[in-house]
N, C-alpha and C. Protein backbone atom coordinates (compact mmCIF):
# COMPACT_ATOMS: atom_id res chain seq x y z
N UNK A 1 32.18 17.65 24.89
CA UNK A 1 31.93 16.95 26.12
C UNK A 1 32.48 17.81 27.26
N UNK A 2 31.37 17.73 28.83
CA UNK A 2 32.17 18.81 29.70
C UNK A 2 31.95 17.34 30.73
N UNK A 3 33.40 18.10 31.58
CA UNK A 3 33.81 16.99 31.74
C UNK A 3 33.84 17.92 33.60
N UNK A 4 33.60 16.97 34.79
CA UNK A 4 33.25 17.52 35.78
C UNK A 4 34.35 16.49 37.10
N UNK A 5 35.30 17.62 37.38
CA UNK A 5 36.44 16.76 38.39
C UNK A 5 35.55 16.05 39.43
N UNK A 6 35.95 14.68 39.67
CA UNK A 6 34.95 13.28 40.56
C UNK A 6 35.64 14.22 42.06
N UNK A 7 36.87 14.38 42.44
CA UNK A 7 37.48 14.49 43.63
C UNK A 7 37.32 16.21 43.86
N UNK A 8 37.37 16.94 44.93
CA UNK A 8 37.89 18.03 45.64
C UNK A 8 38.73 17.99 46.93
N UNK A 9 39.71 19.03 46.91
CA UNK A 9 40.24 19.05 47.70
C UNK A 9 39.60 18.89 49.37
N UNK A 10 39.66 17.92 50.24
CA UNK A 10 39.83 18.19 51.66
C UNK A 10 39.46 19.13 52.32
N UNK A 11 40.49 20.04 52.46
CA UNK A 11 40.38 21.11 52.75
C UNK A 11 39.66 22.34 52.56
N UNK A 12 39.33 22.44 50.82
CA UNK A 12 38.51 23.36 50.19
C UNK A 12 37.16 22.65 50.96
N UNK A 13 37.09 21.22 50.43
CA UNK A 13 35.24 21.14 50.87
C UNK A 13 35.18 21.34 52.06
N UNK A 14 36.07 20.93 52.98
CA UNK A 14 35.81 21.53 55.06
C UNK A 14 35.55 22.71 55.46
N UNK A 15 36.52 24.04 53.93
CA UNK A 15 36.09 25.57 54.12
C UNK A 15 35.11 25.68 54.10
N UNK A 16 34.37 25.46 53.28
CA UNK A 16 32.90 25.19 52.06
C UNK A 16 31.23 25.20 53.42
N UNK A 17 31.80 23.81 53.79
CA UNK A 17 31.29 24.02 55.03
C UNK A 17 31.27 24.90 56.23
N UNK A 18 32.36 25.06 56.42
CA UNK A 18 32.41 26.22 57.57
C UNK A 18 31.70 27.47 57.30
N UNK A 19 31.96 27.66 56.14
CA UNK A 19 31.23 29.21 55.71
C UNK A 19 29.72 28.66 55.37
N UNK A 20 29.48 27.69 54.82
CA UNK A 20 27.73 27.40 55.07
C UNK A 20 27.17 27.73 56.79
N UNK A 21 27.53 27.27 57.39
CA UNK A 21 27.29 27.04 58.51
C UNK A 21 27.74 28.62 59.63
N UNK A 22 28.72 29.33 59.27
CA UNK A 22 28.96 30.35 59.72
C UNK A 22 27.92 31.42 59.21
N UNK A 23 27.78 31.57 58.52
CA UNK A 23 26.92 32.76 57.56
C UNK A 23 25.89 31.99 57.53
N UNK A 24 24.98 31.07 57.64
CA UNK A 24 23.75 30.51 57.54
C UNK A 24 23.13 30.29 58.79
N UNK A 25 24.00 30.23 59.81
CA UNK A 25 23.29 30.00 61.34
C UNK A 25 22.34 30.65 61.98
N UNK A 26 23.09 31.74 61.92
CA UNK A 26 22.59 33.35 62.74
C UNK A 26 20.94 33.28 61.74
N UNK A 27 20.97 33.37 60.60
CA UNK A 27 19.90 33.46 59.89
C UNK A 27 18.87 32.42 59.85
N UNK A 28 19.26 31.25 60.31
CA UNK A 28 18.06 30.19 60.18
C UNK A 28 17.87 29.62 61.76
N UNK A 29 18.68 30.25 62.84
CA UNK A 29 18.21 29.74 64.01
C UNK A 29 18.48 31.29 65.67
N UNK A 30 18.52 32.19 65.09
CA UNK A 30 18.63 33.41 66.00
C UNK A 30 17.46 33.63 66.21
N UNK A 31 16.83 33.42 67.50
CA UNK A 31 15.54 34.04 67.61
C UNK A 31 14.78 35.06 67.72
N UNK A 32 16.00 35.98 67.44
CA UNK A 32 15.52 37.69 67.00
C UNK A 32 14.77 37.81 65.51
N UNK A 33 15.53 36.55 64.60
CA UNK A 33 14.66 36.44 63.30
C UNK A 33 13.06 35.92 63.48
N UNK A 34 12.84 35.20 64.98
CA UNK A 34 11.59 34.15 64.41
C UNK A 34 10.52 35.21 65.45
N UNK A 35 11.41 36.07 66.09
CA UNK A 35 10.14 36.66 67.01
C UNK A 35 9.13 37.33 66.40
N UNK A 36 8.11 37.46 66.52
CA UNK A 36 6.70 38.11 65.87
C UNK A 36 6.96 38.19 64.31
N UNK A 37 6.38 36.84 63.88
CA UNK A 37 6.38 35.96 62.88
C UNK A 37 4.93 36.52 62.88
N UNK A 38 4.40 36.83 61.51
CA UNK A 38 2.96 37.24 61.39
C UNK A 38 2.23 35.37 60.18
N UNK A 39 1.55 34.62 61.23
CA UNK A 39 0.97 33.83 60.02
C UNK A 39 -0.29 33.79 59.44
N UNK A 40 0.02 32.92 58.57
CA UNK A 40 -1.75 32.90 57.91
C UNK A 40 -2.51 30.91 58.90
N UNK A 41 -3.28 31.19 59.80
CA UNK A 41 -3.21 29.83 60.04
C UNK A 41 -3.81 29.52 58.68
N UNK A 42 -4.13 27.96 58.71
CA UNK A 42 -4.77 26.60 57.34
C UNK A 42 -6.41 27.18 58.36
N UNK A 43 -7.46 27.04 57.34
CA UNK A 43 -8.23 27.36 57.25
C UNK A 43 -9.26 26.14 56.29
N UNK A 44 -10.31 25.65 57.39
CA UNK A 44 -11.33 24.38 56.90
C UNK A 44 -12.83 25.29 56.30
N UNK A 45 -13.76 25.61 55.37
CA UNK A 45 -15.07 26.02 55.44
C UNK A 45 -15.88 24.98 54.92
N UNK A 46 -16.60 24.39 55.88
CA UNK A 46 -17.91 24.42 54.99
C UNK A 46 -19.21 24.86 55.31
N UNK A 47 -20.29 24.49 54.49
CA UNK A 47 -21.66 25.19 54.37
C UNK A 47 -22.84 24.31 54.82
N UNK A 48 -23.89 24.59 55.24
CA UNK A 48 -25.34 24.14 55.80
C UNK A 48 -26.37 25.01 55.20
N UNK A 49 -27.24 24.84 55.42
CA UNK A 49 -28.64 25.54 54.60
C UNK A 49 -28.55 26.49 55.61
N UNK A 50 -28.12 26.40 56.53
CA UNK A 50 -28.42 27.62 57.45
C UNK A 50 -27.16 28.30 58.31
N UNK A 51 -26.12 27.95 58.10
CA UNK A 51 -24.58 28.25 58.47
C UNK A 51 -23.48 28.03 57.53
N UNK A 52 -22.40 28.71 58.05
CA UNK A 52 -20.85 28.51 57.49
C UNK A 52 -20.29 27.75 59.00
N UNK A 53 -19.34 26.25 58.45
CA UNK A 53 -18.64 26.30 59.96
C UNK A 53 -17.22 26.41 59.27
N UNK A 54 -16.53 27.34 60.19
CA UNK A 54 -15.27 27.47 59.42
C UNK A 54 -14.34 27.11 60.75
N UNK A 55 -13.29 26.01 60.30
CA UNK A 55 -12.18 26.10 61.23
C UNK A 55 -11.12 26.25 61.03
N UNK A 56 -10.02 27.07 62.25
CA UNK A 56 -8.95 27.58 61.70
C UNK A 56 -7.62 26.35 62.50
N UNK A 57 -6.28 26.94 62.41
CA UNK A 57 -5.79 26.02 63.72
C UNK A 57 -5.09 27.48 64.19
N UNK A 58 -5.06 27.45 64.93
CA UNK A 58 -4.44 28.45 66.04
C UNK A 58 -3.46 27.69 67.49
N UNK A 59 -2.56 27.61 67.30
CA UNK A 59 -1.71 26.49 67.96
C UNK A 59 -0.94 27.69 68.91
N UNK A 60 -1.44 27.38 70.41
CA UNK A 60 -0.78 27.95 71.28
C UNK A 60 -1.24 29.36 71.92
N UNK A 61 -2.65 29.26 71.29
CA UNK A 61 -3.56 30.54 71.50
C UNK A 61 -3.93 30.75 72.59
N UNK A 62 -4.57 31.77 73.91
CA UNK A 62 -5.50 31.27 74.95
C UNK A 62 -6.94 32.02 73.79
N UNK A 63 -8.04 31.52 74.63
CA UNK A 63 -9.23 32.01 73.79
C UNK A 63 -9.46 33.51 73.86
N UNK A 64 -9.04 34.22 74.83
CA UNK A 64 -8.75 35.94 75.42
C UNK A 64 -8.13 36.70 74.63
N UNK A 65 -6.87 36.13 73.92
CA UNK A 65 -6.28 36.58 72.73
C UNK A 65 -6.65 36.27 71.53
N UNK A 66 -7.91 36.25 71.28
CA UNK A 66 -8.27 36.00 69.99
C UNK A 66 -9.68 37.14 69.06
N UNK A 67 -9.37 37.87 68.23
CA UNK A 67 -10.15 38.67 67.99
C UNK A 67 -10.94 38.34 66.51
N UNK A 68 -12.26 38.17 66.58
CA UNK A 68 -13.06 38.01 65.19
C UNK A 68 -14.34 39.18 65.16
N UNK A 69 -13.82 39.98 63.90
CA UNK A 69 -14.65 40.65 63.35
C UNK A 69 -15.27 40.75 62.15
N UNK A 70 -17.00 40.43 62.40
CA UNK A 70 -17.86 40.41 61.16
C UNK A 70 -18.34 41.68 60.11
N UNK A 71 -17.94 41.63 59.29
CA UNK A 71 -18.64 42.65 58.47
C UNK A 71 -18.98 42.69 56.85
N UNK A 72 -20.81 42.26 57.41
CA UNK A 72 -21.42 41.74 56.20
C UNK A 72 -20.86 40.22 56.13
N UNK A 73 -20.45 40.13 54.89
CA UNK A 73 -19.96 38.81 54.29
C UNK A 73 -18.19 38.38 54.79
N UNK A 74 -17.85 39.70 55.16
CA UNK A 74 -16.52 39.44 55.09
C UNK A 74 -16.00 39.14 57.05
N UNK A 75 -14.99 38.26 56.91
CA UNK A 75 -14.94 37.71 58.27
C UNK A 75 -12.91 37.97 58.58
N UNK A 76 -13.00 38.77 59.83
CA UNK A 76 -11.51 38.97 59.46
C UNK A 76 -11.44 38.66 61.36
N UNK A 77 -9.96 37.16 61.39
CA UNK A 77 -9.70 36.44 62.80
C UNK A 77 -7.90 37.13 62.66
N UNK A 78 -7.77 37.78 64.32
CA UNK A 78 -6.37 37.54 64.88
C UNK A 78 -6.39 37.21 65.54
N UNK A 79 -4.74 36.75 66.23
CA UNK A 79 -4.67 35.79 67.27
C UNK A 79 -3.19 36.47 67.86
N UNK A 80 -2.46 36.00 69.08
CA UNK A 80 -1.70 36.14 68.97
C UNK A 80 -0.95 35.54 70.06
N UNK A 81 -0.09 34.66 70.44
CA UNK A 81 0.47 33.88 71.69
C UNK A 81 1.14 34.98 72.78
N UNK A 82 1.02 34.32 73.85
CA UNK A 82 1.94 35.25 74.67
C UNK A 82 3.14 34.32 75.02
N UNK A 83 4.30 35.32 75.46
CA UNK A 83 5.40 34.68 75.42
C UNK A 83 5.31 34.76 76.99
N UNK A 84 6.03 33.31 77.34
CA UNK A 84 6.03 33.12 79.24
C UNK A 84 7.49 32.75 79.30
N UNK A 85 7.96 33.96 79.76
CA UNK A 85 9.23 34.03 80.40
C UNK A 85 9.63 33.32 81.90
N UNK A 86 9.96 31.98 81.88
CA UNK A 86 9.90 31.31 82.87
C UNK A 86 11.64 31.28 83.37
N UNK A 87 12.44 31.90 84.12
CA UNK A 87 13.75 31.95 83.82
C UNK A 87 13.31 31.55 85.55
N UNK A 88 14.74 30.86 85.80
CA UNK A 88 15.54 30.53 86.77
C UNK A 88 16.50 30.97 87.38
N UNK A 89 16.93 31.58 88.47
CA UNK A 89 18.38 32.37 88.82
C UNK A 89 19.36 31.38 88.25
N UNK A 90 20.30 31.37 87.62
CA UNK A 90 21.38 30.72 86.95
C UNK A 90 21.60 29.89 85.43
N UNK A 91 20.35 29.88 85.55
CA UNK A 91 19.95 30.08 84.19
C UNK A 91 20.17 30.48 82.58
N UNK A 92 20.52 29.87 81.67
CA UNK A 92 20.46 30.96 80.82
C UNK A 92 20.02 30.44 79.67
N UNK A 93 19.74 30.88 78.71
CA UNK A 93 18.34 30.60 77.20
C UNK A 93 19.64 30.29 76.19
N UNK A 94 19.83 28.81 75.99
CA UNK A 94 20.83 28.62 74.80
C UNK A 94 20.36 28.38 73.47
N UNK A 95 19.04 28.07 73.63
CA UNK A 95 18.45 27.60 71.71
C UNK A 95 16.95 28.07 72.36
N UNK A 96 16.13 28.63 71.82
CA UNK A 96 14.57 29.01 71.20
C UNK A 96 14.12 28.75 70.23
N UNK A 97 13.30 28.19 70.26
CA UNK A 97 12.24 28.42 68.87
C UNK A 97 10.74 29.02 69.14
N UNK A 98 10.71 28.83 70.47
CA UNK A 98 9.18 28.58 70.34
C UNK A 98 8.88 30.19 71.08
N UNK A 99 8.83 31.19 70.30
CA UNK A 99 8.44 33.03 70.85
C UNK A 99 6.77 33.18 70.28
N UNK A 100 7.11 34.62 70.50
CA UNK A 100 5.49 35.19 69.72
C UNK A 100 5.24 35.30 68.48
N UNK A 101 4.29 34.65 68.28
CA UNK A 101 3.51 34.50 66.65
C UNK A 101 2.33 35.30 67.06
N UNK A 102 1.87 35.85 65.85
CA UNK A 102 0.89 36.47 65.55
C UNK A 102 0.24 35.42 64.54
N UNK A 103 -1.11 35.64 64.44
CA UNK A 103 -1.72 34.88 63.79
C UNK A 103 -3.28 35.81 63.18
N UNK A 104 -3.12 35.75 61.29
CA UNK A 104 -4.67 36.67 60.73
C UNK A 104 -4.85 35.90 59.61
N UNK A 105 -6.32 36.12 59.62
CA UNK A 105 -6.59 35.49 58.17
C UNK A 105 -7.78 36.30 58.03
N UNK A 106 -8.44 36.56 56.89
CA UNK A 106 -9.63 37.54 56.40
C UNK A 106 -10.20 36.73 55.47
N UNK A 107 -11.31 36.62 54.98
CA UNK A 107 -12.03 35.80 54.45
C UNK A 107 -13.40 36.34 53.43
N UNK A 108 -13.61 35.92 53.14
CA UNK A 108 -15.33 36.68 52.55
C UNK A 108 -16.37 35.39 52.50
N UNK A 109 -17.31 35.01 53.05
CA UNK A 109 -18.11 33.99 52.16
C UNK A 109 -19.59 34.59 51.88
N UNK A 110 -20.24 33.88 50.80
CA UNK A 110 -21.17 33.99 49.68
C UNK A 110 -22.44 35.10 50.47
N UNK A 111 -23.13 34.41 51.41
CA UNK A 111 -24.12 35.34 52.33
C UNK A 111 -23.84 36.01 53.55
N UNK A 112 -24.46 37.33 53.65
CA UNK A 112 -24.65 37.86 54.67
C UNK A 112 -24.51 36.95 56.05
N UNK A 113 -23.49 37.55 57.13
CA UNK A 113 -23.54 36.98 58.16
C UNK A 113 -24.38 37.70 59.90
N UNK A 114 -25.36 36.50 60.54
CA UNK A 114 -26.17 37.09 61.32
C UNK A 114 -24.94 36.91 62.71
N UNK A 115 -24.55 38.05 63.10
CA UNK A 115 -23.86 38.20 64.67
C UNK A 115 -24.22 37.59 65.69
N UNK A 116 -25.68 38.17 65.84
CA UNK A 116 -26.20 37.82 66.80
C UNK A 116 -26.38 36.31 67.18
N UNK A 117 -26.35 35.78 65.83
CA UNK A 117 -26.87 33.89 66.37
C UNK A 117 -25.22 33.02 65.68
N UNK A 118 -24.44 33.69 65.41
CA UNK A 118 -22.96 32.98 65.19
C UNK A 118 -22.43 32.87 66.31
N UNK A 119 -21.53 31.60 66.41
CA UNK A 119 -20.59 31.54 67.79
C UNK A 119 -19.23 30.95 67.42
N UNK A 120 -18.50 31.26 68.74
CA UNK A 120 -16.91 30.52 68.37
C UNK A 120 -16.66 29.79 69.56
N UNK A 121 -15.77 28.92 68.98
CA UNK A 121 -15.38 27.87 70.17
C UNK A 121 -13.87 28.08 70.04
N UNK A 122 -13.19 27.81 71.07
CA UNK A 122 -11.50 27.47 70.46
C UNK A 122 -10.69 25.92 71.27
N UNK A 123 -10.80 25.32 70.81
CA UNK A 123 -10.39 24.04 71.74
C UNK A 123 -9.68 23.31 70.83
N UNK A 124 -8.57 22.65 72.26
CA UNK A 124 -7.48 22.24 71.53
C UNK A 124 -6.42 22.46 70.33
N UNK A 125 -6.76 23.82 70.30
CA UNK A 125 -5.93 25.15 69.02
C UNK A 125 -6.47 24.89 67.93
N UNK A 126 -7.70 24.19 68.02
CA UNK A 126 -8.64 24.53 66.84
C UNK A 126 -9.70 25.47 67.14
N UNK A 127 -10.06 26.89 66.05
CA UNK A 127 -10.67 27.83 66.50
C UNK A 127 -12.47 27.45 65.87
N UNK A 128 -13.16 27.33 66.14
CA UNK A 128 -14.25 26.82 65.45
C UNK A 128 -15.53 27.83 64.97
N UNK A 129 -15.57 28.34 63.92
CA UNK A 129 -16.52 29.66 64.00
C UNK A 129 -17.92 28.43 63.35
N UNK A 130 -18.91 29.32 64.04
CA UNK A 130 -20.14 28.60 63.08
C UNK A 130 -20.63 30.07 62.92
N UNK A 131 -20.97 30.59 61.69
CA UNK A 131 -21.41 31.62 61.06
C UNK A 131 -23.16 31.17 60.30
N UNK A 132 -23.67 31.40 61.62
CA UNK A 132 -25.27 31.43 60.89
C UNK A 132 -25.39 32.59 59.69
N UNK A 133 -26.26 32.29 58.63
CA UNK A 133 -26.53 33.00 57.43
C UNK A 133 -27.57 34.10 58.56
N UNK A 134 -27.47 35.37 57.63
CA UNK A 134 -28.73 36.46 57.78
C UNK A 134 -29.98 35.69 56.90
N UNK A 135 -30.52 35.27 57.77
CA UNK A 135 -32.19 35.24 57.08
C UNK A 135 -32.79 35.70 56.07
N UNK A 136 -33.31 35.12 54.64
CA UNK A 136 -33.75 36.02 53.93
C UNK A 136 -35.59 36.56 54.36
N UNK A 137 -35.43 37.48 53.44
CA UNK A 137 -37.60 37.05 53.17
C UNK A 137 -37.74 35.91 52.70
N UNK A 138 -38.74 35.61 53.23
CA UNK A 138 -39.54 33.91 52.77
C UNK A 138 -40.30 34.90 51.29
N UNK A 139 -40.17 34.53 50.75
CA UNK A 139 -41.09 34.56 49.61
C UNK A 139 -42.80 34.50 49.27
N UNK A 140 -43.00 35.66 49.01
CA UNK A 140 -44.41 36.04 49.30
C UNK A 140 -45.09 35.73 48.67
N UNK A 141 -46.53 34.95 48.52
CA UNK A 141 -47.23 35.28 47.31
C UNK A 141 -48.16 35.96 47.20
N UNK A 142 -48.35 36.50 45.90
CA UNK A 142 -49.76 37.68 45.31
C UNK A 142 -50.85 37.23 44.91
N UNK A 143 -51.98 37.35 45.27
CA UNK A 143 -53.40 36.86 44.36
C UNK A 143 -53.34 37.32 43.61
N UNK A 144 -54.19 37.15 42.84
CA UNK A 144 -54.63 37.92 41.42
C UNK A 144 -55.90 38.13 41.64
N UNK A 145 -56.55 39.35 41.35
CA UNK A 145 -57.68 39.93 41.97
C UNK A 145 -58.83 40.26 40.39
């Protein structure tokens, strides 16, 4: 049988803490750690006989900073916030969270994608691609002679 002391010292558990909290701070709330954070946004697809609509979330984007490039099947979106340094004479920055994120995701889907007739929207930090398919041949038929 192992047998596990119910009580600790006071003092030991108050150290215990201090050093959680000393050595864990800097690392889970310094905003030199969170600046240019690279993410993957969540990503919605679905399909139509004649499109892909795919949506991403992009939270805090303007639509100017946002880059999507097609090629073929494969679909590759960045993004990236700008940081607005709004300071005050007397001023000074005691807690941050909220800096520059980067934002990519790359993708592939099933058919060829047509450029020319796809569009994007971005509203309300949802990015909205509709990816019209490339057209096939209609299917021909042969007499028999």
């Amino acid at each position: 049988m192992f047998l596990v002391p119910l009580s600790r010292n006071a003092s030991e558990l108050a150290r215990s803490f201090d050093r959680l909290f000393d050595d864990g701070f800097d690392q889970f709330f310094a905003p030199a750690a969170q600046a240019d954070k690279l993410r993957s946004p969540a990503l919605d697809v679905s399909e139509s006989e004649r499109a892909y609509t795919v949506k991403l979330d992009l939270p805090g984007v303007a639509k100017e900073d946002v880059k999507i490039a097609i090629d073929g099947r494969r679909v590759s979106v960045e993004a990236q916030t700008r940081k607005e340094e709004e300071k005050k004479e007397g001023d000074r920055v005691v807690y941050r969270e909220r800096s520059l994120a980067s934002f990519a995701r790359n993708f592939s889907v099933a058919a060829d994608i047509d450029q020319a007739e796809s569009s994007a929207k971005l509203e309300h930090g949802v990015l909205t691609l509709t990816l019209t398919k490339r057209g096939t041949p209609a299917a021909a038929c042969i007499t028999v002679n």
